[in-house]
C-alpha atoms as a PDB file:
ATOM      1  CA  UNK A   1      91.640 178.617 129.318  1.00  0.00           C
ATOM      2  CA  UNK A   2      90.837 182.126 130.050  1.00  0.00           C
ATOM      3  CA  UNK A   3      88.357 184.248 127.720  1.00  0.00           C
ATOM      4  CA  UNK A   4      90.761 187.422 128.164  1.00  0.00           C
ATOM      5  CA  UNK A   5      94.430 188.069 128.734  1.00  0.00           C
ATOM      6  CA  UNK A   6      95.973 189.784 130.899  1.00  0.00           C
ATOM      7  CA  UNK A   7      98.044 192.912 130.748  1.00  0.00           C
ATOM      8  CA  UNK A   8     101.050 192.381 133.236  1.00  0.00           C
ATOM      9  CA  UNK A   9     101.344 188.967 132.793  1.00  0.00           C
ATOM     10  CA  UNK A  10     101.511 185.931 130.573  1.00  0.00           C
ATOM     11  CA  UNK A  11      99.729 182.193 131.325  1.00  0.00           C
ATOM     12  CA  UNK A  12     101.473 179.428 132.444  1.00  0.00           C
ATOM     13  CA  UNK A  13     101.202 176.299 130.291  1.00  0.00           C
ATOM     14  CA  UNK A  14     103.221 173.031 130.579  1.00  0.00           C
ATOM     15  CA  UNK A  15     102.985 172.325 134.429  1.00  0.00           C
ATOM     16  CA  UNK A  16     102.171 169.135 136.229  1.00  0.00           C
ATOM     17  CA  UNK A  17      98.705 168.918 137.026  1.00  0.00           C
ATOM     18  CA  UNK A  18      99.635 168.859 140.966  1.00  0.00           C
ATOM     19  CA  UNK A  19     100.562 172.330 140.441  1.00  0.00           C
ATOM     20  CA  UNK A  20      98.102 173.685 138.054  1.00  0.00           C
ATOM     21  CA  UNK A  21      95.453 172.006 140.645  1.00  0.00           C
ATOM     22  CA  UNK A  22      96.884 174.260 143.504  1.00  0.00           C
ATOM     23  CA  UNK A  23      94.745 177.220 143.202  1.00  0.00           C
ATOM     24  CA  UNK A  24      91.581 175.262 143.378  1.00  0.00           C
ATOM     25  CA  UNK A  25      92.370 173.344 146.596  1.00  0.00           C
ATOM     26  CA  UNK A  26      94.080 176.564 148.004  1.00  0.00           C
ATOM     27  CA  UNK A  27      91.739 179.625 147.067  1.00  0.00           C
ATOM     28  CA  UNK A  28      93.199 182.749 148.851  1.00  0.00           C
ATOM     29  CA  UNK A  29      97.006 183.878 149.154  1.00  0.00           C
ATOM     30  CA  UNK A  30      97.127 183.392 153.027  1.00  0.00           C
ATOM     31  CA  UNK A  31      95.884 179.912 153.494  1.00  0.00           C
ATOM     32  CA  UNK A  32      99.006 179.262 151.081  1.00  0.00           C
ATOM     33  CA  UNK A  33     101.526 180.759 152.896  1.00  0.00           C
ATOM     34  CA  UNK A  34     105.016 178.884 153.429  1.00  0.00           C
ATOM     35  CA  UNK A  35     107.140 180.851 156.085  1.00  0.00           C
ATOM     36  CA  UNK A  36     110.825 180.968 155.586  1.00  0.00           C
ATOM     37  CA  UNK A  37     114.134 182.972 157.731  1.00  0.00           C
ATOM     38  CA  UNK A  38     117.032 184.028 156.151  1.00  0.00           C
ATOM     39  CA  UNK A  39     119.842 185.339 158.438  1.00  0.00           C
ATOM     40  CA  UNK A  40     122.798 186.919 156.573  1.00  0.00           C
ATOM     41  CA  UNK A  41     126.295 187.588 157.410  1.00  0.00           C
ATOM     42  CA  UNK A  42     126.327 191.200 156.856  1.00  0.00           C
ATOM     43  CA  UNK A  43     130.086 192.373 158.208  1.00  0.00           C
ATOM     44  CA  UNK A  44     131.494 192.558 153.921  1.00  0.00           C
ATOM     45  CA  UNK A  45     128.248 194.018 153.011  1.00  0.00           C
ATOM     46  CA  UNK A  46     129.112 197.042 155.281  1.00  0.00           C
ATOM     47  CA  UNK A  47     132.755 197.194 154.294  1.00  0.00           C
ATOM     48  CA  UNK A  48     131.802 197.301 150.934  1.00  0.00           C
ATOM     49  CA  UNK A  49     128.541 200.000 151.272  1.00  0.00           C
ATOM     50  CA  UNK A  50     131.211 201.918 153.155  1.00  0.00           C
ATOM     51  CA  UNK A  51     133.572 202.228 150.562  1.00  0.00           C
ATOM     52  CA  UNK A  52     130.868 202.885 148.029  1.00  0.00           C
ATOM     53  CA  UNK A  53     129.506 206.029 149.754  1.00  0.00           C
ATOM     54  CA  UNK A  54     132.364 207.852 149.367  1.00  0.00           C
ATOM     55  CA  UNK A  55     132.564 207.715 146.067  1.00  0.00           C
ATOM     56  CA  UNK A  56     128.838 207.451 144.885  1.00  0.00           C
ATOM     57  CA  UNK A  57     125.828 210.013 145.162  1.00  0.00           C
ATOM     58  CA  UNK A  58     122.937 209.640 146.581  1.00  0.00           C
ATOM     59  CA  UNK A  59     124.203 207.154 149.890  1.00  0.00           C
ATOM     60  CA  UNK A  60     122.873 203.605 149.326  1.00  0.00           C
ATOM     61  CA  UNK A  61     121.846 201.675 151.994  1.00  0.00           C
ATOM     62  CA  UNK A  62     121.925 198.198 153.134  1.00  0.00           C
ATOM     63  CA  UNK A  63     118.180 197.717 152.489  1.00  0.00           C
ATOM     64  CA  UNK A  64     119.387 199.160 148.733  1.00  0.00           C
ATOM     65  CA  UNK A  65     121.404 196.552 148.545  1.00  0.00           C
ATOM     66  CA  UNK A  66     118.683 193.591 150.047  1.00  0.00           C
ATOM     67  CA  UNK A  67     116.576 195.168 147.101  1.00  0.00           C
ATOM     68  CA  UNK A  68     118.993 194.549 144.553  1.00  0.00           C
ATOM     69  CA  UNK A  69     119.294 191.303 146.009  1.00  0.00           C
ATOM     70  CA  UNK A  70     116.235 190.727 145.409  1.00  0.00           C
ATOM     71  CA  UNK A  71     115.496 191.950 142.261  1.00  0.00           C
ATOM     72  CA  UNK A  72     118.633 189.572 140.523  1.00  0.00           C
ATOM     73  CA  UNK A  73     117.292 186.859 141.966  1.00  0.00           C
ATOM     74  CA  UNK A  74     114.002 187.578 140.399  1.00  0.00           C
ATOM     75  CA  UNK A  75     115.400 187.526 137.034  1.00  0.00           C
ATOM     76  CA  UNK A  76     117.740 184.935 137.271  1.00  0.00           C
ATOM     77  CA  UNK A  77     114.811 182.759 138.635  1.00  0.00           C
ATOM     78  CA  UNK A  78     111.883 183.993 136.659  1.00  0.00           C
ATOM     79  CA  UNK A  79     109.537 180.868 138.039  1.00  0.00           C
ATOM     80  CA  UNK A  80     109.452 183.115 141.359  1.00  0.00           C
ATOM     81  CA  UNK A  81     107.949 186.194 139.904  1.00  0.00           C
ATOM     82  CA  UNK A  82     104.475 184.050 139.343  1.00  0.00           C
ATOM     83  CA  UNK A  83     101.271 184.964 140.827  1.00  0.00           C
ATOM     84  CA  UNK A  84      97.568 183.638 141.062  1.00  0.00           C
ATOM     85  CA  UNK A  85      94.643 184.970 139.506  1.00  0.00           C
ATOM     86  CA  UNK A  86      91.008 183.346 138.878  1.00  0.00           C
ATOM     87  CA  UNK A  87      92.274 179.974 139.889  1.00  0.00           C
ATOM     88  CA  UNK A  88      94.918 180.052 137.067  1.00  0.00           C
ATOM     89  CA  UNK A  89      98.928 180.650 137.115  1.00  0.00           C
ATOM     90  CA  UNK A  90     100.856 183.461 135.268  1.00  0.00           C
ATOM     91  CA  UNK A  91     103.989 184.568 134.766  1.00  0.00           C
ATOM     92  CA  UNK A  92     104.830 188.441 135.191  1.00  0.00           C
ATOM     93  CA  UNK A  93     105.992 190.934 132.772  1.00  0.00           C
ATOM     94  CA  UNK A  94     108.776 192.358 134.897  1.00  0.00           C
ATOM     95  CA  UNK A  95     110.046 192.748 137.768  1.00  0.00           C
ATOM     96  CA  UNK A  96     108.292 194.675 140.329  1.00  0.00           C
ATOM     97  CA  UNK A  97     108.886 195.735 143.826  1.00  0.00           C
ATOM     98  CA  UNK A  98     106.807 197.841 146.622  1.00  0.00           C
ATOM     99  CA  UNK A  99     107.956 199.130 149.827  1.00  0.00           C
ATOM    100  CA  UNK A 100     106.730 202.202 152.695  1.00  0.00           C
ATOM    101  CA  UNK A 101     108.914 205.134 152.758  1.00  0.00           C
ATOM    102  CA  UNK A 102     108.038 207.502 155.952  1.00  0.00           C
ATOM    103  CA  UNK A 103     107.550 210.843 155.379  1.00  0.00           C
ATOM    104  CA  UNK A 104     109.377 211.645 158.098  1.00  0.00           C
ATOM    105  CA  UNK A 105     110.636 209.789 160.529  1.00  0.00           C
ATOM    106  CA  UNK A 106     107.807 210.541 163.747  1.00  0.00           C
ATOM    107  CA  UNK A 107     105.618 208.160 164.841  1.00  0.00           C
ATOM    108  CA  UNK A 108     102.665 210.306 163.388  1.00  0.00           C
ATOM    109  CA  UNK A 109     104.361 210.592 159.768  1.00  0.00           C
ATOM    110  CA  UNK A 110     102.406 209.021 156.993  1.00  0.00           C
ATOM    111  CA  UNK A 111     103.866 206.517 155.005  1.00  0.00           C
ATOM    112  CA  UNK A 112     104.092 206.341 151.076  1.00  0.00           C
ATOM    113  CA  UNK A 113     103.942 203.143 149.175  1.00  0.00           C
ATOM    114  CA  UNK A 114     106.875 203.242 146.161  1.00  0.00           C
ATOM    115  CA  UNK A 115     106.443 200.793 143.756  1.00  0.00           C
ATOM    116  CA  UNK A 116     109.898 200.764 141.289  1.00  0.00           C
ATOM    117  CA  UNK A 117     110.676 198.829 138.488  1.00  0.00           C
ATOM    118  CA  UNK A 118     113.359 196.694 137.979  1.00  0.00           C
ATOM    119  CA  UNK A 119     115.919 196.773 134.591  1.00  0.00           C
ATOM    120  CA  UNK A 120     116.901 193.569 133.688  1.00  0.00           C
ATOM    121  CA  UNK A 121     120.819 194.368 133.712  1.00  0.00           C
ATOM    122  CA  UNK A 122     120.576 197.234 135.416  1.00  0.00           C
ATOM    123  CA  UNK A 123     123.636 198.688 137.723  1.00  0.00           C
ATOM    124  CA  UNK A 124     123.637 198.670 141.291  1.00  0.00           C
ATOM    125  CA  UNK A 125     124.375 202.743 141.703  1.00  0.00           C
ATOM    126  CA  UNK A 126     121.979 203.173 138.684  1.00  0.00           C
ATOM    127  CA  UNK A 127     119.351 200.914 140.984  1.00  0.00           C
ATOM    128  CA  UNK A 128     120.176 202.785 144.183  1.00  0.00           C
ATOM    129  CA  UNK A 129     119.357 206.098 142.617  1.00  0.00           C
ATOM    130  CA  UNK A 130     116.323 205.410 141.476  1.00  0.00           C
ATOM    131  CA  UNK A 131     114.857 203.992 144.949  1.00  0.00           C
ATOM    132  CA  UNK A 132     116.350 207.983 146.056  1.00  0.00           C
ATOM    133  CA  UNK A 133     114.777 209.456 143.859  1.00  0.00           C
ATOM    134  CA  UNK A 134     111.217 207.409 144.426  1.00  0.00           C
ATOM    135  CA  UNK A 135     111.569 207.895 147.751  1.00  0.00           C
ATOM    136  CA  UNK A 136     112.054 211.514 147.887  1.00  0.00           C
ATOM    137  CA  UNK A 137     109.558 212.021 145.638  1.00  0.00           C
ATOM    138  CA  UNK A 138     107.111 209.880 147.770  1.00  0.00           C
ATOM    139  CA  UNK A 139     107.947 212.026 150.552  1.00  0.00           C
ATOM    140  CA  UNK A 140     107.348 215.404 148.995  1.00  0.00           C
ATOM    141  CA  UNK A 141     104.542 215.186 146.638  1.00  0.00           C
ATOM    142  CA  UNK A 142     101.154 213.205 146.566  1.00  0.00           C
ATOM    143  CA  UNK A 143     101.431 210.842 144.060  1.00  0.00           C
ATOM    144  CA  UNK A 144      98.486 209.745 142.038  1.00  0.00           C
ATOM    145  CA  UNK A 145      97.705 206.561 143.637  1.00  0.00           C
ATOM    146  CA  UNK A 146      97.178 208.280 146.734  1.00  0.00           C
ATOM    147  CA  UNK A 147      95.293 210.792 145.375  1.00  0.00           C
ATOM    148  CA  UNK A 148      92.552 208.364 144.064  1.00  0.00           C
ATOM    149  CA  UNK A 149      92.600 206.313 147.288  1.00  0.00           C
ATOM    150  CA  UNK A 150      91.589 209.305 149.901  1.00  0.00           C
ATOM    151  CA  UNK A 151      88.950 210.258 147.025  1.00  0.00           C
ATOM    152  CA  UNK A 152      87.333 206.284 147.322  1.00  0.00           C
ATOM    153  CA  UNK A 153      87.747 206.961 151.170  1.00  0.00           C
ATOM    154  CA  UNK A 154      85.324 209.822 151.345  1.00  0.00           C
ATOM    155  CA  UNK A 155      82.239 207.757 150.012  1.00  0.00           C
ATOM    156  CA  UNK A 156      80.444 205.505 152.911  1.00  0.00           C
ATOM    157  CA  UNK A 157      81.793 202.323 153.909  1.00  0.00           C
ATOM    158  CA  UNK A 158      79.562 200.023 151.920  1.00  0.00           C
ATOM    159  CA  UNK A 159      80.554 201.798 148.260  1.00  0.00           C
ATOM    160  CA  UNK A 160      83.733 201.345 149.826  1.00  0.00           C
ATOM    161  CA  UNK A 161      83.592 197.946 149.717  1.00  0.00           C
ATOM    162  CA  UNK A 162      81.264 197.373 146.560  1.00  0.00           C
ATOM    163  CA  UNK A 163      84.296 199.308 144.798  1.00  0.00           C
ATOM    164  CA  UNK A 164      86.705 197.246 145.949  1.00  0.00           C
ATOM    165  CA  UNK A 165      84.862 193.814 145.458  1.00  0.00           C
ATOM    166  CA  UNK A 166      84.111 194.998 141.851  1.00  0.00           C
ATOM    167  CA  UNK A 167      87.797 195.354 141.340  1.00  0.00           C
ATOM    168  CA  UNK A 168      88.649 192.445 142.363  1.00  0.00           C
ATOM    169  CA  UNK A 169      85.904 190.456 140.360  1.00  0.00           C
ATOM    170  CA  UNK A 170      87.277 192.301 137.221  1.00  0.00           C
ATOM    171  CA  UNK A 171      90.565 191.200 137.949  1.00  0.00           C
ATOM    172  CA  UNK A 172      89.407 187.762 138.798  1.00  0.00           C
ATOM    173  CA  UNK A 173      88.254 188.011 135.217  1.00  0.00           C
ATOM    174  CA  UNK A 174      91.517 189.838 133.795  1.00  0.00           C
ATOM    175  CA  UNK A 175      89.163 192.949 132.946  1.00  0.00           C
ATOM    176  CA  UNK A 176      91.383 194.928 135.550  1.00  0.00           C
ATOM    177  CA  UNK A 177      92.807 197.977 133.534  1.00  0.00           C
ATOM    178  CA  UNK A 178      96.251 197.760 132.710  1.00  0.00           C
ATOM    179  CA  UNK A 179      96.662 201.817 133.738  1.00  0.00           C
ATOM    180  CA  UNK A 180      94.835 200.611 137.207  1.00  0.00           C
ATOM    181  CA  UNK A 181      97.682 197.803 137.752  1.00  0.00           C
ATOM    182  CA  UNK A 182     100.527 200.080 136.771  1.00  0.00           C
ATOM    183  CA  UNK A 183     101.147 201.998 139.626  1.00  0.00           C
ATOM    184  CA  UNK A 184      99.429 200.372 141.968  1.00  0.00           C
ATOM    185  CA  UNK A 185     101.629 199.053 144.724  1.00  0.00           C
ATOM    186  CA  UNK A 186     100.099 195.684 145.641  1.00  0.00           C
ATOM    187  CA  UNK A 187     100.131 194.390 141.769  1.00  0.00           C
ATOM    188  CA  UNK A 188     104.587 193.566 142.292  1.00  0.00           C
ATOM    189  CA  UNK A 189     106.902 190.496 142.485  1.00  0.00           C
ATOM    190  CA  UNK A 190     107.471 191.020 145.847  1.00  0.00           C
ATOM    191  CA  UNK A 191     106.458 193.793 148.819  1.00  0.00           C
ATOM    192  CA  UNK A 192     109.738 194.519 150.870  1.00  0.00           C
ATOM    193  CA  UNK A 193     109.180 196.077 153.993  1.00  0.00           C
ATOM    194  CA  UNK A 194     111.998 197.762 156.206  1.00  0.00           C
ATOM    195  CA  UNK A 195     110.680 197.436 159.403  1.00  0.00           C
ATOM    196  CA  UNK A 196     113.546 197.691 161.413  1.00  0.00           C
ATOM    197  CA  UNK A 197     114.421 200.955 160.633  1.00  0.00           C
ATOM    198  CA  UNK A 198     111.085 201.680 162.417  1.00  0.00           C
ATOM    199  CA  UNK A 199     112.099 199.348 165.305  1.00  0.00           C
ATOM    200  CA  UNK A 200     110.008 196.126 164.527  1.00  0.00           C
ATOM    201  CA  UNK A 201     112.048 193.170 163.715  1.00  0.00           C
ATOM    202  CA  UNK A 202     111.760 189.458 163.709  1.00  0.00           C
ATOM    203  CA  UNK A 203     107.874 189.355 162.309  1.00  0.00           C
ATOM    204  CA  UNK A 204     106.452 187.667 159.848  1.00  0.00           C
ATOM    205  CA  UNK A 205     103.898 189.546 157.585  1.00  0.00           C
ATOM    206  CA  UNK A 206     100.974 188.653 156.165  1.00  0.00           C
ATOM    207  CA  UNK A 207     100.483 188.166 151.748  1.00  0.00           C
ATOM    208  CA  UNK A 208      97.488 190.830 150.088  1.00  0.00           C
ATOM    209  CA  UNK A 209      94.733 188.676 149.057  1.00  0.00           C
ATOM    210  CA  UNK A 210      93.384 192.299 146.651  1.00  0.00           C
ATOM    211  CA  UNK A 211      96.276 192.670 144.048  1.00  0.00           C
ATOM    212  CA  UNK A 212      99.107 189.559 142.865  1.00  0.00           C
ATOM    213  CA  UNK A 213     101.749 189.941 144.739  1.00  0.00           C
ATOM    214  CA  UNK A 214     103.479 186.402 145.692  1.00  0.00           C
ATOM    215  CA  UNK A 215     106.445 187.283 148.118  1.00  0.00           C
ATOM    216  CA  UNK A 216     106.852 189.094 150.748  1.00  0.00           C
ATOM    217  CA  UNK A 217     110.053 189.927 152.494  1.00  0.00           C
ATOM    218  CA  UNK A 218     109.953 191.889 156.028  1.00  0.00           C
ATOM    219  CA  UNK A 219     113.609 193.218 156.953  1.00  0.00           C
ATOM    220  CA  UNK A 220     114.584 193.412 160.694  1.00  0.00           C
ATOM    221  CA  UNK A 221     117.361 195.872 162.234  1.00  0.00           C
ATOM    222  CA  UNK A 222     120.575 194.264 162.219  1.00  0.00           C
ATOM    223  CA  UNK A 223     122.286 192.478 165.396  1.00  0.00           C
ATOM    224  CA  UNK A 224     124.579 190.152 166.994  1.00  0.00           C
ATOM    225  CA  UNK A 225     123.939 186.513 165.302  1.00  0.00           C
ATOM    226  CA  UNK A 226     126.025 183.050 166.208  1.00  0.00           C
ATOM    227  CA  UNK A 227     127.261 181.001 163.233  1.00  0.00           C
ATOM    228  CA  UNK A 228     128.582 177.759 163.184  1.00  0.00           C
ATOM    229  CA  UNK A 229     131.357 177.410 161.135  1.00  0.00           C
ATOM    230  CA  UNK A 230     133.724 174.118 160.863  1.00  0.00           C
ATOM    231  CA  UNK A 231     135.975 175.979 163.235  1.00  0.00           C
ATOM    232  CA  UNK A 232     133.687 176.255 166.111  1.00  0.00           C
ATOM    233  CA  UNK A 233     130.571 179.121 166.510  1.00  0.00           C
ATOM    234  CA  UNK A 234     131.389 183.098 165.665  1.00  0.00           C
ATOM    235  CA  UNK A 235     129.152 185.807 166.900  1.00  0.00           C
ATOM    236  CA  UNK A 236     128.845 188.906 163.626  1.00  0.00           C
ATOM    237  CA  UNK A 237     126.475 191.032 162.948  1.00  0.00           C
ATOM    238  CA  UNK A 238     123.838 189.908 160.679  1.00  0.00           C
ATOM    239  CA  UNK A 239     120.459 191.175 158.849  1.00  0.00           C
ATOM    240  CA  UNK A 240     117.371 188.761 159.365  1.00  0.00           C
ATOM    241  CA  UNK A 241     114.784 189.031 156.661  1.00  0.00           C
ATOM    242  CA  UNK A 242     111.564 187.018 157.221  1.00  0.00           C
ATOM    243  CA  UNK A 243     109.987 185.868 153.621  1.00  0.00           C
ATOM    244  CA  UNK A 244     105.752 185.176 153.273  1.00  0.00           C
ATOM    245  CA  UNK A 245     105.559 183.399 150.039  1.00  0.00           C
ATOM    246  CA  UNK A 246     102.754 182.013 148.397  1.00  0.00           C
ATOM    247  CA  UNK A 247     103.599 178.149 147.566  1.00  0.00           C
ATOM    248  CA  UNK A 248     101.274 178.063 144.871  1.00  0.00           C
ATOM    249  CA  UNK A 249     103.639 179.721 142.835  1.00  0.00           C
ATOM    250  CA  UNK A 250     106.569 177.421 142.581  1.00  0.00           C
ATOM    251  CA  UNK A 251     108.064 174.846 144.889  1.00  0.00           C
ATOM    252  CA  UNK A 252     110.207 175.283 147.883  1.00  0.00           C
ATOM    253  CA  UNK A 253     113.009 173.379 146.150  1.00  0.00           C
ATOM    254  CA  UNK A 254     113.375 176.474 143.806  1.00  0.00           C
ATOM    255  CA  UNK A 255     112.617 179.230 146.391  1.00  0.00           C
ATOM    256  CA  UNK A 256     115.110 178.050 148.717  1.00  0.00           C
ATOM    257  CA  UNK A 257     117.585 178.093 145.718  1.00  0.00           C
ATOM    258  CA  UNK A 258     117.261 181.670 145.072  1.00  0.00           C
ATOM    259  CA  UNK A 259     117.475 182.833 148.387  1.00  0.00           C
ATOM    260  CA  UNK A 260     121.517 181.338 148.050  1.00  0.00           C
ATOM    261  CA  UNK A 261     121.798 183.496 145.645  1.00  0.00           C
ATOM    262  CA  UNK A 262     120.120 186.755 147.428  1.00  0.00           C
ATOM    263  CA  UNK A 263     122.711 185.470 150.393  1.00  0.00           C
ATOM    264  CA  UNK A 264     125.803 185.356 148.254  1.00  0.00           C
ATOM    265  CA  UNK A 265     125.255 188.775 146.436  1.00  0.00           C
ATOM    266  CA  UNK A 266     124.657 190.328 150.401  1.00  0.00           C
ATOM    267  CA  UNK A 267     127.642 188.139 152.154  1.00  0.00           C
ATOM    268  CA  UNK A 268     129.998 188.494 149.171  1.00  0.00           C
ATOM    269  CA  UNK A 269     129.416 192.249 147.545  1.00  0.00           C
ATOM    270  CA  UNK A 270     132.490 192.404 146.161  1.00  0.00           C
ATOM    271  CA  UNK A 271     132.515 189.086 144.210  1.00  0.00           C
ATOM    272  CA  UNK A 272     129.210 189.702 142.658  1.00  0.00           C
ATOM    273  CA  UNK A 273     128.953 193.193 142.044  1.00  0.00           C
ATOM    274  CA  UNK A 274     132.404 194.305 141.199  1.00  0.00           C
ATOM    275  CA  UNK A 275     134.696 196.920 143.084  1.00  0.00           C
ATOM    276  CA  UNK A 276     132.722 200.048 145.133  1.00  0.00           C
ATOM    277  CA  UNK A 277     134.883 202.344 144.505  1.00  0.00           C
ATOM    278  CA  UNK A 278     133.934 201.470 140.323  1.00  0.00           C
ATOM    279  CA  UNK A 279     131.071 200.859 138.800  1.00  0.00           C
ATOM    280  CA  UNK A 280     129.581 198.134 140.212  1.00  0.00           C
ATOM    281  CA  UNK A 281     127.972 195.608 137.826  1.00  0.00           C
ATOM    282  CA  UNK A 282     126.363 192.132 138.348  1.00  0.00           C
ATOM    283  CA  UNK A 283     128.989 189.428 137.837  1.00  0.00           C
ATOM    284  CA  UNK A 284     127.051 186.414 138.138  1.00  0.00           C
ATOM    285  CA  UNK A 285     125.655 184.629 135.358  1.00  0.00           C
ATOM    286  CA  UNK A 286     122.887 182.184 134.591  1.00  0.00           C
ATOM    287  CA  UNK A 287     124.773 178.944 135.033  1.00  0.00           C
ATOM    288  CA  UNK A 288     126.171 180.993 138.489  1.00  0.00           C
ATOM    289  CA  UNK A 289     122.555 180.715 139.686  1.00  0.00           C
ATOM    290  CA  UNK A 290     121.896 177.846 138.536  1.00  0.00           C
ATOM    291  CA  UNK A 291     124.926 176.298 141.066  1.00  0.00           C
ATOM    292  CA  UNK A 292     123.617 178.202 143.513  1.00  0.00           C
END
């Protein structure tokens, strides 16, 4: 039993002892790592983002859709959005996901970390706004969190890293303020990074050992995929996204569960969101995912 709470999340009671046991036997994030490859069928998704664009502003995107993806999935399937801290297992308060927007799109550009917040319930244009709006905001201001990061960068490497180890030990302890955890990027469900709009795909990406998030998902560019189908093999386009997770969490049994559902919302739009041309709400329901 812990001596303090924590603010962004809530202890896990009730599981087997295998799995409370975990965290002892597997200390860090990256010695825990399962590695998993989805590859989706994306042809409907881009019918459907097509038809949505003209008649929604700002444009959404198929990583804007992934994200949404994502973010259901999270909800319906709350034993994902877990994490690790000081040997125990908690359950988050929310859902929370970080990505890098460029600030331009040069090889020289910085990049801005958004973390966003995701509504339980919340619309897919409503959704797809917001990441917009984060993202141009990201781009033209400096936001606090970066702000406080180049000050820590101008003392000397060693305060450097007494700073950050004496972060870490409070949050080991669950001292970490909650207005330190808010905003920053690396406490979040899951870190979704959209590499192949940069021109790296097919990698695998490493978990954060400093901060809790469990999951991460690295996006390729799209491209020409074979499928086997009963009829024989088709070649469509498809979207590979390559997932880090941290087993400690829950069991592969359950992660490989949700991904069917982050699949069906991206190969069947339509189905699960509603009509693009209206507003386009989430369709499934609990026992949906459940089947899934």
């Amino acid at each position: 039993m812990p001596l303090f709470s924590r603010p962004d999340g809530d202890l896990v009671r009730g599981e087997a002892p295998v799995r409370r046991i975990m965290p002892y036997l597997m200390w860090g994030r990256n010695e825990s790592c399962v590695y998993q490859e989805s590859l989706f069928r994306i042809a409907a998704a881009r019918t459907w983002l097509k038809a949505y664009n003209r008649s929604h502003h700002p444009r959404a995107t198929l990583f804007h859709l992934v994200a949404y993806a994502v973010a259901v999935a999270l909800e319906v399937r709350p034993r994902l959005n877990r994490f690790v801290s000081g040997g125990r297992i908690y359950q988050r308060r929310g859902v929370f996901f970080s990505f890098v927007a460029k600030k331009a799109f040069t090889e020289d550009a910085p990049g801005a970390t958004v973390k966003l917040a995701a509504t339980e319930g919340e619309s897919f244009p409503a959704f797809s706004a917001r990441i917009s709006t984060h993202v141009d905001e990201a781009r033209e201001t400096v936001r606090g969190v970066d702000k406080e990061v180049a000050l820590i960068m101008r003392l000397p490497g060693p305060l450097v890293r007494l700073l950050v180890a004496f972060a870490r030990g409070l949050d080991h302890w669950n001292l970490f303020p909650a207005f330190m955890i808010r905003d920053d990027p690396m406490y979040a469900s899951i870190f979704l990074a959209n590499l192949g709009s940069v021109g790296v795909s097919d990698v695998f990406h490493h978990l954060y050992e400093y901060g809790t998030v469990s999951i991460f998902g690295a996006v390729s560019a799209p491209r020409r995929a074979a499928f086997v189908n009963r009829d024989g093999v088709t070649v469509e386009e498809a979207l590979a996204v390559r997932w880090t997770f941290d087993e400690r969490i829950d069991d592969a049994f359950s992660c490989a569960r949700s991904l069917v559902l982050v699949q069906k919302i991206l190969e069947d739009p339509g189905r699960w969101l509603g009509a693009p041309e209206g507003t386009p709400v989430w369709q499934g329901t609990a026992m949906d995912a459940r089947e899934s």
